[in-house]
PDB file of N, CA and C in Angstrom:
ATOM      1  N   UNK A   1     -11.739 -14.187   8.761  1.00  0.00           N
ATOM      2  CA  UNK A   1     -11.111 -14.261  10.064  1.00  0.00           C
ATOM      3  C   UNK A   1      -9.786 -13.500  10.021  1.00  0.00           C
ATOM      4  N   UNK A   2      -9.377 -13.125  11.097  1.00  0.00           N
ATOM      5  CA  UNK A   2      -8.092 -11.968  10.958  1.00  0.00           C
ATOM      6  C   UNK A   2      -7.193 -13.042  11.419  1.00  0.00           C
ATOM      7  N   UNK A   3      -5.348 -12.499  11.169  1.00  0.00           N
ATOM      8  CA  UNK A   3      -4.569 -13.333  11.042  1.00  0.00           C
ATOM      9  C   UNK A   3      -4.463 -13.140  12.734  1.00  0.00           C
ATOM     10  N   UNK A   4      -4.379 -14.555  13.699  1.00  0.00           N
ATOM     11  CA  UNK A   4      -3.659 -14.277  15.079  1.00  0.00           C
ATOM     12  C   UNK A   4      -2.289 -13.772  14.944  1.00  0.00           C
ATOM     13  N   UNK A   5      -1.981 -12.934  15.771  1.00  0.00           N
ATOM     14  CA  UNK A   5      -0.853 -12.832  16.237  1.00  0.00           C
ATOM     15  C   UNK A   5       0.006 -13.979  17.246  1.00  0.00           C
ATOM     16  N   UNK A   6       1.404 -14.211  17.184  1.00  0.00           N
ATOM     17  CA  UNK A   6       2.400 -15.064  18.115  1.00  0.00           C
ATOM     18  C   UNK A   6       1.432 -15.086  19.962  1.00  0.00           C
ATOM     19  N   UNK A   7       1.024 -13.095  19.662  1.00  0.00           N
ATOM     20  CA  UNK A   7       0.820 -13.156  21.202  1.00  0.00           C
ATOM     21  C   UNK A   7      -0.318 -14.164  21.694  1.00  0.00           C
ATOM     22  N   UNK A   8      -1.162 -14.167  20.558  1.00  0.00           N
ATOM     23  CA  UNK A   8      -2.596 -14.505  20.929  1.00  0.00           C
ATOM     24  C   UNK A   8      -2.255 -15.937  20.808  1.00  0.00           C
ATOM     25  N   UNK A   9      -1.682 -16.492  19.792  1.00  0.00           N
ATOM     26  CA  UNK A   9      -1.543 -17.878  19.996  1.00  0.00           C
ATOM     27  C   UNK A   9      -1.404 -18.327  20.903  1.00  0.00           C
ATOM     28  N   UNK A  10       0.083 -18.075  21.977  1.00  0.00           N
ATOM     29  CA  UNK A  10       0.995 -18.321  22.914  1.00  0.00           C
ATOM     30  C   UNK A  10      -0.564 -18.536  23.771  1.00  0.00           C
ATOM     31  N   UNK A  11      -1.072 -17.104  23.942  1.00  0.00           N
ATOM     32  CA  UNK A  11      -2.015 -17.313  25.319  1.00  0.00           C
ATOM     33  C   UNK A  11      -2.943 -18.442  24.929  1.00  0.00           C
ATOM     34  N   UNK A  12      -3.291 -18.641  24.086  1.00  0.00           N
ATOM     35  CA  UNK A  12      -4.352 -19.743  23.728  1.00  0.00           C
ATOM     36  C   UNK A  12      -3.427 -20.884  24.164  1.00  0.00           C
ATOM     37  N   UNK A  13      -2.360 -21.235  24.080  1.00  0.00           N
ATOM     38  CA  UNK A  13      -1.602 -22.304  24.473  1.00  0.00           C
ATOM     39  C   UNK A  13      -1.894 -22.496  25.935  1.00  0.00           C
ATOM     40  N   UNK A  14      -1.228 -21.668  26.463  1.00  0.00           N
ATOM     41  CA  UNK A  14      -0.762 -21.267  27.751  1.00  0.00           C
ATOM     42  C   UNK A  14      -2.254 -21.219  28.488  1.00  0.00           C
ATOM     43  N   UNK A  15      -3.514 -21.359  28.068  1.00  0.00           N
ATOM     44  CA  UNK A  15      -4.813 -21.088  28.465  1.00  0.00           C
ATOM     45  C   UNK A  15      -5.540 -22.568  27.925  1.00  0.00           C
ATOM     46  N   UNK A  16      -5.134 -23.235  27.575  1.00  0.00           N
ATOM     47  CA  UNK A  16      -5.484 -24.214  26.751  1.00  0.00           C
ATOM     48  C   UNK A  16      -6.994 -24.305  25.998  1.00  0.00           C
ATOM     49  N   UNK A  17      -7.035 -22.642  25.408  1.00  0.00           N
ATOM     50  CA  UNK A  17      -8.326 -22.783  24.845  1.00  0.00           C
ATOM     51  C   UNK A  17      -9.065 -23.328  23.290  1.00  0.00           C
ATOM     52  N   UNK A  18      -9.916 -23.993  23.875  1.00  0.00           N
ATOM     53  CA  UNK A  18     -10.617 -24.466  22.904  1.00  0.00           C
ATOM     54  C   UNK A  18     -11.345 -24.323  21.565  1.00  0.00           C
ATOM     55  N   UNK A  19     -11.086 -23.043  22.018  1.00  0.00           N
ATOM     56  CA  UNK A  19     -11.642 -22.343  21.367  1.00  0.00           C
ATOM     57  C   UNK A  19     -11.001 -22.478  19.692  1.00  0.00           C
ATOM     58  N   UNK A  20      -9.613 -22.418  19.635  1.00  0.00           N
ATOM     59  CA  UNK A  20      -8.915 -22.097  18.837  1.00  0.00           C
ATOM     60  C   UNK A  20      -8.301 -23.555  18.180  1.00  0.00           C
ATOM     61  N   UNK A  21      -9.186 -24.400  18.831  1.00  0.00           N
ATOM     62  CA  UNK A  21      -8.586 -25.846  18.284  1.00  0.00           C
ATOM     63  C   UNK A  21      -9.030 -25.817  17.016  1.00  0.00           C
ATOM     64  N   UNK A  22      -8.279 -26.408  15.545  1.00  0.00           N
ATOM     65  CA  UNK A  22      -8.598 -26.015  14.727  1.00  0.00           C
ATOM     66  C   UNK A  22      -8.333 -24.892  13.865  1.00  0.00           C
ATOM     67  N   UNK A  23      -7.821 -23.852  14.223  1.00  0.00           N
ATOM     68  CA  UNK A  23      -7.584 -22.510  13.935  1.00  0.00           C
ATOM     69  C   UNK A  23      -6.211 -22.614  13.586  1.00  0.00           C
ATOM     70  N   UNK A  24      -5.646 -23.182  14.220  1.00  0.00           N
ATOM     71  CA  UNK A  24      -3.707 -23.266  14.072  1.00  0.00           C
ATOM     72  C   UNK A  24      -3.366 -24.676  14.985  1.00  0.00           C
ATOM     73  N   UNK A  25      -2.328 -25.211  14.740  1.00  0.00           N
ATOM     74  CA  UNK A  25      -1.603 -26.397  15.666  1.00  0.00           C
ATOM     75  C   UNK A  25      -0.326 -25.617  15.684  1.00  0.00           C
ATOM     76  N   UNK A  26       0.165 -26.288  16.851  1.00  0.00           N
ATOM     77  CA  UNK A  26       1.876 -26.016  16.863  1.00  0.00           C
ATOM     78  C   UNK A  26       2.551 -27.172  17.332  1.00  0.00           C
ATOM     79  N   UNK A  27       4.015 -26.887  17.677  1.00  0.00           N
ATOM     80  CA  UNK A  27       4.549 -27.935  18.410  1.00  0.00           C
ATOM     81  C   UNK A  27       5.852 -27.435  19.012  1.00  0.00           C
ATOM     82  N   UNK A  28       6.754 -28.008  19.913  1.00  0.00           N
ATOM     83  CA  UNK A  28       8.112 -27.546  20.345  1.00  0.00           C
ATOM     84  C   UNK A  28       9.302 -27.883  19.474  1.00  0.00           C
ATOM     85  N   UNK A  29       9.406 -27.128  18.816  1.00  0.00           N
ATOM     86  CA  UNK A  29      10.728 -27.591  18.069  1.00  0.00           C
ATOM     87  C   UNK A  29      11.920 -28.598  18.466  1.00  0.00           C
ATOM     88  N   UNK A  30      11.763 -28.707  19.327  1.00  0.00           N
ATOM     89  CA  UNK A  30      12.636 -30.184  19.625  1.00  0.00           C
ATOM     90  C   UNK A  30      11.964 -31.511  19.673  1.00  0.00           C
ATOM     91  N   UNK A  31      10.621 -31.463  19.663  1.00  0.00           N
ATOM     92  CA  UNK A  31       9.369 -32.690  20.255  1.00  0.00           C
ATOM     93  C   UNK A  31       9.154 -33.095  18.557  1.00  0.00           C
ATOM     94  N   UNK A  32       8.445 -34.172  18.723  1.00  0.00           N
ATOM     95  CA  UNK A  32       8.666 -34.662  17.163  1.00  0.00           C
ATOM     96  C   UNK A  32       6.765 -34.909  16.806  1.00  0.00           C
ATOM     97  N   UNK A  33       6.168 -33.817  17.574  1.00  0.00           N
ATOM     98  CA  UNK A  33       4.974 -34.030  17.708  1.00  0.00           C
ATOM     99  C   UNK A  33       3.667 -32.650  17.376  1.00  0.00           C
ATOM    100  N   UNK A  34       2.820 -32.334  16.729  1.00  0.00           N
ATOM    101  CA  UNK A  34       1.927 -31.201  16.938  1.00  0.00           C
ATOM    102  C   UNK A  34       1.108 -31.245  17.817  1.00  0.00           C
ATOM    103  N   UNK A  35       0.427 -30.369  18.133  1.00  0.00           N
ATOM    104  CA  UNK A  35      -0.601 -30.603  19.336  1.00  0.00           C
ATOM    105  C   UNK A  35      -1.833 -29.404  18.431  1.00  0.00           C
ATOM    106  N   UNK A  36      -2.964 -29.438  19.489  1.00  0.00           N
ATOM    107  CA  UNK A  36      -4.143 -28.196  19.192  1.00  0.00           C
ATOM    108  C   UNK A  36      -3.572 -27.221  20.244  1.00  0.00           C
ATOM    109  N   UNK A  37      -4.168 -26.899  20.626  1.00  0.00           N
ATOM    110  CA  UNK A  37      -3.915 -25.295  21.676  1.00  0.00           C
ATOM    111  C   UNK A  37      -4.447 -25.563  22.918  1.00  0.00           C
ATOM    112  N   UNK A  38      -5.360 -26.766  22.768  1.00  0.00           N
ATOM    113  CA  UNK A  38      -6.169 -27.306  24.378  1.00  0.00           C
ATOM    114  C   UNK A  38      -4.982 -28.915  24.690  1.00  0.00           C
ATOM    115  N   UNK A  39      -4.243 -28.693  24.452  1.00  0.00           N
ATOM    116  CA  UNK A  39      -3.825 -29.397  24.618  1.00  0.00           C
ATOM    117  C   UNK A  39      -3.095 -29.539  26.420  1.00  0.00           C
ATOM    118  N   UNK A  40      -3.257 -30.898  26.291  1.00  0.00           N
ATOM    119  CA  UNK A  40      -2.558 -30.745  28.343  1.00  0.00           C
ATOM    120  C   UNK A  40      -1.225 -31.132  28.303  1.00  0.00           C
ATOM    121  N   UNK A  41      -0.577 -31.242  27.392  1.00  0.00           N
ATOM    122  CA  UNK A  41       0.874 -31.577  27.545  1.00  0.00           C
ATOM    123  C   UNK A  41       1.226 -29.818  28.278  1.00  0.00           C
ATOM    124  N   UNK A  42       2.406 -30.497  28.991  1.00  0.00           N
ATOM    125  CA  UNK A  42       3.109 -29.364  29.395  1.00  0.00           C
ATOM    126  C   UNK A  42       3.554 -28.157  28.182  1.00  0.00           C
ATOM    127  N   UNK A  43       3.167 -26.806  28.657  1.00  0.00           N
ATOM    128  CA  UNK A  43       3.415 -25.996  28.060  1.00  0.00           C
ATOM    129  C   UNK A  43       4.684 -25.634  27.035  1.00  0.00           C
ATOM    130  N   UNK A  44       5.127 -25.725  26.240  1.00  0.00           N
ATOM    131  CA  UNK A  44       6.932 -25.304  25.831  1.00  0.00           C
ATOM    132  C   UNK A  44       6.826 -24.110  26.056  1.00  0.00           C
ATOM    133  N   UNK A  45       8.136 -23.832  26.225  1.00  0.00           N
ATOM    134  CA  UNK A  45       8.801 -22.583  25.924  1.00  0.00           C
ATOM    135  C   UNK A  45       8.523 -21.868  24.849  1.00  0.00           C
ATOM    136  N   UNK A  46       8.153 -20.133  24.863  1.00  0.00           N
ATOM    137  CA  UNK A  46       7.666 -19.306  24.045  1.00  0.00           C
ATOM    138  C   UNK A  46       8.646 -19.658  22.832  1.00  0.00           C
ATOM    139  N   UNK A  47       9.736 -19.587  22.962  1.00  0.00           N
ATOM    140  CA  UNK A  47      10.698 -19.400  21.767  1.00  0.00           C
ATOM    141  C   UNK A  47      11.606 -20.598  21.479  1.00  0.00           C
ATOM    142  N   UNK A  48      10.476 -21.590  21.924  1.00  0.00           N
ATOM    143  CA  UNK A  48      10.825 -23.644  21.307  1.00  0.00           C
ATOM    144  C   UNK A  48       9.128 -23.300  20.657  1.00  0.00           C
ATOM    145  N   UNK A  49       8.541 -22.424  20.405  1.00  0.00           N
ATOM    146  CA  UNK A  49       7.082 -23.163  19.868  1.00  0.00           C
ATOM    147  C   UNK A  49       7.186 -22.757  18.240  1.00  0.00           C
ATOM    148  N   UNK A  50       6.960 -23.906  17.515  1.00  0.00           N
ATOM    149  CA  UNK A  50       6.653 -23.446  15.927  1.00  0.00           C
ATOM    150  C   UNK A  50       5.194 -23.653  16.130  1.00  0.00           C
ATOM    151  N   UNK A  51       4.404 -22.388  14.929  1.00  0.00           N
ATOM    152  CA  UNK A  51       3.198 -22.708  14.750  1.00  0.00           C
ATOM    153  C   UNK A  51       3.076 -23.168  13.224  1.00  0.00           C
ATOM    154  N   UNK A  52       1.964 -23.472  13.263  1.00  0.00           N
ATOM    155  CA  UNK A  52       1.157 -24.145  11.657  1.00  0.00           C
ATOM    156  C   UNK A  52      -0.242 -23.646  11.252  1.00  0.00           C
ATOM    157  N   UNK A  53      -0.616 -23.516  10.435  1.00  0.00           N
ATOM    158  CA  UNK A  53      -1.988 -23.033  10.144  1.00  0.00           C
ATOM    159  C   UNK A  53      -2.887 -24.704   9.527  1.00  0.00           C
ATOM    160  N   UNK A  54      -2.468 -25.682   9.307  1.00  0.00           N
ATOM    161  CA  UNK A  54      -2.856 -26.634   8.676  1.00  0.00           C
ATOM    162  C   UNK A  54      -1.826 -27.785   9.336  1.00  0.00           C
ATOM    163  N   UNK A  55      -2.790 -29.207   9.656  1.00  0.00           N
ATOM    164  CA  UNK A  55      -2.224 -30.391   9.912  1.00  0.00           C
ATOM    165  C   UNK A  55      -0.895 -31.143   8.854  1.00  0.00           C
ATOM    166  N   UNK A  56      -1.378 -30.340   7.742  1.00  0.00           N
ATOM    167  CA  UNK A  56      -1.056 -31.221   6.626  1.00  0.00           C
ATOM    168  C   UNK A  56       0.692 -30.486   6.479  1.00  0.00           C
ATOM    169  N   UNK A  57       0.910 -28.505   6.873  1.00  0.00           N
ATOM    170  CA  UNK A  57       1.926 -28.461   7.083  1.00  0.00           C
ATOM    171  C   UNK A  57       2.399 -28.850   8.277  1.00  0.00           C
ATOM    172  N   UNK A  58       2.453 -29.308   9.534  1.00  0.00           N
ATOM    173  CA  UNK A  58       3.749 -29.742  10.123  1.00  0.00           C
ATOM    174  C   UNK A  58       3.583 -31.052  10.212  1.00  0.00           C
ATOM    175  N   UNK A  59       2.855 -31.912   9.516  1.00  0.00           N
ATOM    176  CA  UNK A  59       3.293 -33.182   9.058  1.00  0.00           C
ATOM    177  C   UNK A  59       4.364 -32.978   7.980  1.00  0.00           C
ATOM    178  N   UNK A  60       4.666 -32.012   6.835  1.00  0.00           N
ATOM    179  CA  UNK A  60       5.291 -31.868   5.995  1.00  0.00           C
ATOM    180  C   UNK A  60       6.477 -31.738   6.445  1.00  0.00           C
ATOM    181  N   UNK A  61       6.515 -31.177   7.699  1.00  0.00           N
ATOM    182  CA  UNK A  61       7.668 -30.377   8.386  1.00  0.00           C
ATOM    183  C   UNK A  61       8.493 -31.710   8.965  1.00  0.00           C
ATOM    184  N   UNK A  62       7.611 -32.629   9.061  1.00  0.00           N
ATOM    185  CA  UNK A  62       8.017 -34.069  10.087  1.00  0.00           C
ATOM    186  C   UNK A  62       7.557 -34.145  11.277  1.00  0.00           C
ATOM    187  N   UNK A  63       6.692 -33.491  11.622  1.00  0.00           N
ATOM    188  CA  UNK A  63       5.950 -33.918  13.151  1.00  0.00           C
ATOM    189  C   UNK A  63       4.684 -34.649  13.216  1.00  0.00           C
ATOM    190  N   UNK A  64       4.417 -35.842  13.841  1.00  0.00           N
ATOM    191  CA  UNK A  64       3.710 -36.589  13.973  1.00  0.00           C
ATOM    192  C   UNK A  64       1.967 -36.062  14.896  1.00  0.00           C
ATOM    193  N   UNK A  65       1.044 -36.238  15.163  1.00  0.00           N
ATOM    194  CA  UNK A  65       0.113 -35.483  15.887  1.00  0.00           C
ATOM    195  C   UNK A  65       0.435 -36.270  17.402  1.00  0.00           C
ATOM    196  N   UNK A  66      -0.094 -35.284  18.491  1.00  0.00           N
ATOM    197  CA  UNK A  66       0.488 -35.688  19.381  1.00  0.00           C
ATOM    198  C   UNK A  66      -0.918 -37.133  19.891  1.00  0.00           C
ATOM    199  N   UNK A  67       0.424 -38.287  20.981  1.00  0.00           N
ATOM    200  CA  UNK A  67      -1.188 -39.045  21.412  1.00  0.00           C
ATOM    201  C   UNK A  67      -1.682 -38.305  22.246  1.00  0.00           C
ATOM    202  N   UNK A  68      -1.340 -36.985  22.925  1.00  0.00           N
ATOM    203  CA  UNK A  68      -2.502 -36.909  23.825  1.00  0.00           C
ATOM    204  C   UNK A  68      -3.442 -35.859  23.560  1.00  0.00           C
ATOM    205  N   UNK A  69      -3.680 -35.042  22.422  1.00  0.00           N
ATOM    206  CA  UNK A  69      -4.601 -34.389  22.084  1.00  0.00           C
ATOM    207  C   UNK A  69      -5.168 -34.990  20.761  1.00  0.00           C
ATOM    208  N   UNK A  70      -4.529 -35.672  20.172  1.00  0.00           N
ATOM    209  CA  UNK A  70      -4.909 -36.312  18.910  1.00  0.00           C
ATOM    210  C   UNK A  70      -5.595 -35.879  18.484  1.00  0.00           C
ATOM    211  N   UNK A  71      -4.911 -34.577  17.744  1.00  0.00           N
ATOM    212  CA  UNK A  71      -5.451 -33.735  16.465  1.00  0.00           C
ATOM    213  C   UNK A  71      -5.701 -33.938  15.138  1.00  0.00           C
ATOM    214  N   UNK A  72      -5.290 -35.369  15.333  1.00  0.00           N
ATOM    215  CA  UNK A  72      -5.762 -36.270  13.663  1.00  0.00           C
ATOM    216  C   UNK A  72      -6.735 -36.518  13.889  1.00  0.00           C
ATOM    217  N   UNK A  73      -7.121 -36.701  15.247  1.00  0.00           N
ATOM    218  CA  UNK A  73      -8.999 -37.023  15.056  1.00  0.00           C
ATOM    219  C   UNK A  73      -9.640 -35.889  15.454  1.00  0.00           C
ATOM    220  N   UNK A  74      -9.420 -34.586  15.168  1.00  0.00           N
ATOM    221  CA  UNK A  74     -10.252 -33.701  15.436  1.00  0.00           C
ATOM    222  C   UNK A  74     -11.026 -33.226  13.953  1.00  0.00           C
ATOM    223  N   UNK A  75     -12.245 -33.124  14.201  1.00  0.00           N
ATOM    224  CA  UNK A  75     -13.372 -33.065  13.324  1.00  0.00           C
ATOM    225  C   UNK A  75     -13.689 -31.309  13.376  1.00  0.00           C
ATOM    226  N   UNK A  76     -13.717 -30.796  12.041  1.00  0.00           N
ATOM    227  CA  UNK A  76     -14.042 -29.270  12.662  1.00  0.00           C
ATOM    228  C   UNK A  76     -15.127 -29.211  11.987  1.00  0.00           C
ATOM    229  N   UNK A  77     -16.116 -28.282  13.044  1.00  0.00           N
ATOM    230  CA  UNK A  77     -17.379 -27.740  12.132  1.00  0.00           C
ATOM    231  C   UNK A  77     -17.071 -26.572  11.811  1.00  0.00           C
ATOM    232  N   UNK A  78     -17.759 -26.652  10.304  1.00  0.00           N
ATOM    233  CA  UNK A  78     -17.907 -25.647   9.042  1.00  0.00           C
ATOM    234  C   UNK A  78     -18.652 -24.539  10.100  1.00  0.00           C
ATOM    235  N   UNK A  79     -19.405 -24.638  10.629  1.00  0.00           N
ATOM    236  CA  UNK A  79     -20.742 -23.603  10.740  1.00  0.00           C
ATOM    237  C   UNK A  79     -19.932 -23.036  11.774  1.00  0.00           C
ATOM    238  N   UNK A  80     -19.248 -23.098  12.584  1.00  0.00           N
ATOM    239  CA  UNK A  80     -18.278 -22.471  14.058  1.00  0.00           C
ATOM    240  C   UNK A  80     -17.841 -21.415  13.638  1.00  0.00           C
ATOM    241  N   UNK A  81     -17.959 -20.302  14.167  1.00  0.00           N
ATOM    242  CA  UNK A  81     -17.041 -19.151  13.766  1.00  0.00           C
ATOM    243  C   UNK A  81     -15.793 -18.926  14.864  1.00  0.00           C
ATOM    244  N   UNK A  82     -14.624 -18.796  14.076  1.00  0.00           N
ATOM    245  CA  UNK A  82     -13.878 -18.475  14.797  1.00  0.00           C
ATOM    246  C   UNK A  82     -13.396 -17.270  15.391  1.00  0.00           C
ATOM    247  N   UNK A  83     -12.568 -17.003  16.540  1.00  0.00           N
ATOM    248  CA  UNK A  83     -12.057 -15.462  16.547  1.00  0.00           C
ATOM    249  C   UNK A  83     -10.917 -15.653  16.756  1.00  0.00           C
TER     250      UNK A  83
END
């Protein structure tokens, strides 16, 4: 899989696609929370968003998963290809 770019992330945010759940989490640097990319919380600001490639780093970082996408219970299938 090729590395996303900021741009492509952002729009996956900003698009809340599903696609990409799994692929990366982020969160707003002031919020004490990660989300997936389908997520319905209100959008942050381009330049409040940290991204993550793994749950396990921005728990490291100190952010909790958010309750309303609850990306601790997201299950990924192996067989899915991503883009």
């Amino acid at each position: 899989m090729k590395e996303l770019t900021d741009d492509e992330k952002y729009n996956a945010i900003v698009n809340r696609n599903k696609k990409y759940d799994g692929v990366f989490w982020f969160c707003a640097k002031a919020s004490e929370c990660y989300c997936m990319p389908s997520c319905k919380a209100r959008t942050p600001m381009r330049q409040n968003i940290r991204y993550f490639d793994t749950q396990v780093e921005a728990q490291a970082a100190g952010y909790r998963p958010c309750k309303r996408c609850r990306p601790d219970k997201f299950i990924s299938n192996p067989d899915k290809k991503w883009y």
